[in-house]
Protein backbone atom coordinates (compact mmCIF):
# COMPACT_ATOMS: atom_id res chain seq x y z
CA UNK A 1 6.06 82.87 29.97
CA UNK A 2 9.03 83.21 27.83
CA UNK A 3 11.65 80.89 28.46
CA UNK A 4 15.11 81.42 26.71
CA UNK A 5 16.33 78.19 25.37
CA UNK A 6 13.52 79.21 23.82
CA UNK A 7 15.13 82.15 22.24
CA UNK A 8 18.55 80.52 21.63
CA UNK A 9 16.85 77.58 20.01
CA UNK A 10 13.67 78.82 18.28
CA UNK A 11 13.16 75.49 16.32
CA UNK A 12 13.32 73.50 19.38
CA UNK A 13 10.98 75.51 21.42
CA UNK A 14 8.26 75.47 18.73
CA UNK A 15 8.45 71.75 17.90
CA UNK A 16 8.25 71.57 21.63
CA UNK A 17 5.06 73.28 21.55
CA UNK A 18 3.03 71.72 19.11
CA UNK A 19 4.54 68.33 20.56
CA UNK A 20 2.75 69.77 23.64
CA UNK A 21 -0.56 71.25 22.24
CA UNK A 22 -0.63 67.89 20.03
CA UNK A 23 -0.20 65.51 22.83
CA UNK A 24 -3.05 67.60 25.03
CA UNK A 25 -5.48 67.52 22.23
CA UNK A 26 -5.09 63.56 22.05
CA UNK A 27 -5.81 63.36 26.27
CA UNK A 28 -8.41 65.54 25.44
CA UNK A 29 -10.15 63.37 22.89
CA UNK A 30 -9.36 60.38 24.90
CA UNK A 31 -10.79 61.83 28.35
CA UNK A 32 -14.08 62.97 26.93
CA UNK A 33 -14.68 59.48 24.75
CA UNK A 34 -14.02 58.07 28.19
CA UNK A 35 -16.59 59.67 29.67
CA UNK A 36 -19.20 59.49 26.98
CA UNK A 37 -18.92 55.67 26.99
CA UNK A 38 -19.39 55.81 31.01
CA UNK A 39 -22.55 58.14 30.64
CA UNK A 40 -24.22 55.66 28.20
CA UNK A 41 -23.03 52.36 30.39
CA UNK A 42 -25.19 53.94 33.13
């Protein structure tokens, strides 16, 4: 998907992107040390 602010503003769209990709590898990280922790409560 190609959207095209992100072609008008190429900066913006690619901070945008790795604000994205940075914020879902941080939810990733905390979801899975979440459910580690629960697994070894049990």
């Amino acid at each position: 998907m190609k959207f095209k602010f992100q072609e008008d503003n190429h900066g913006y769209g690619e901070d945008m992107g790795a604000l994205l990709m940075f914020t879902g590898v941080i939810l990733f990280v905390l979801i899975v040390t979440a459910l580690t922790i629960k697994l070894r409560g049990n």
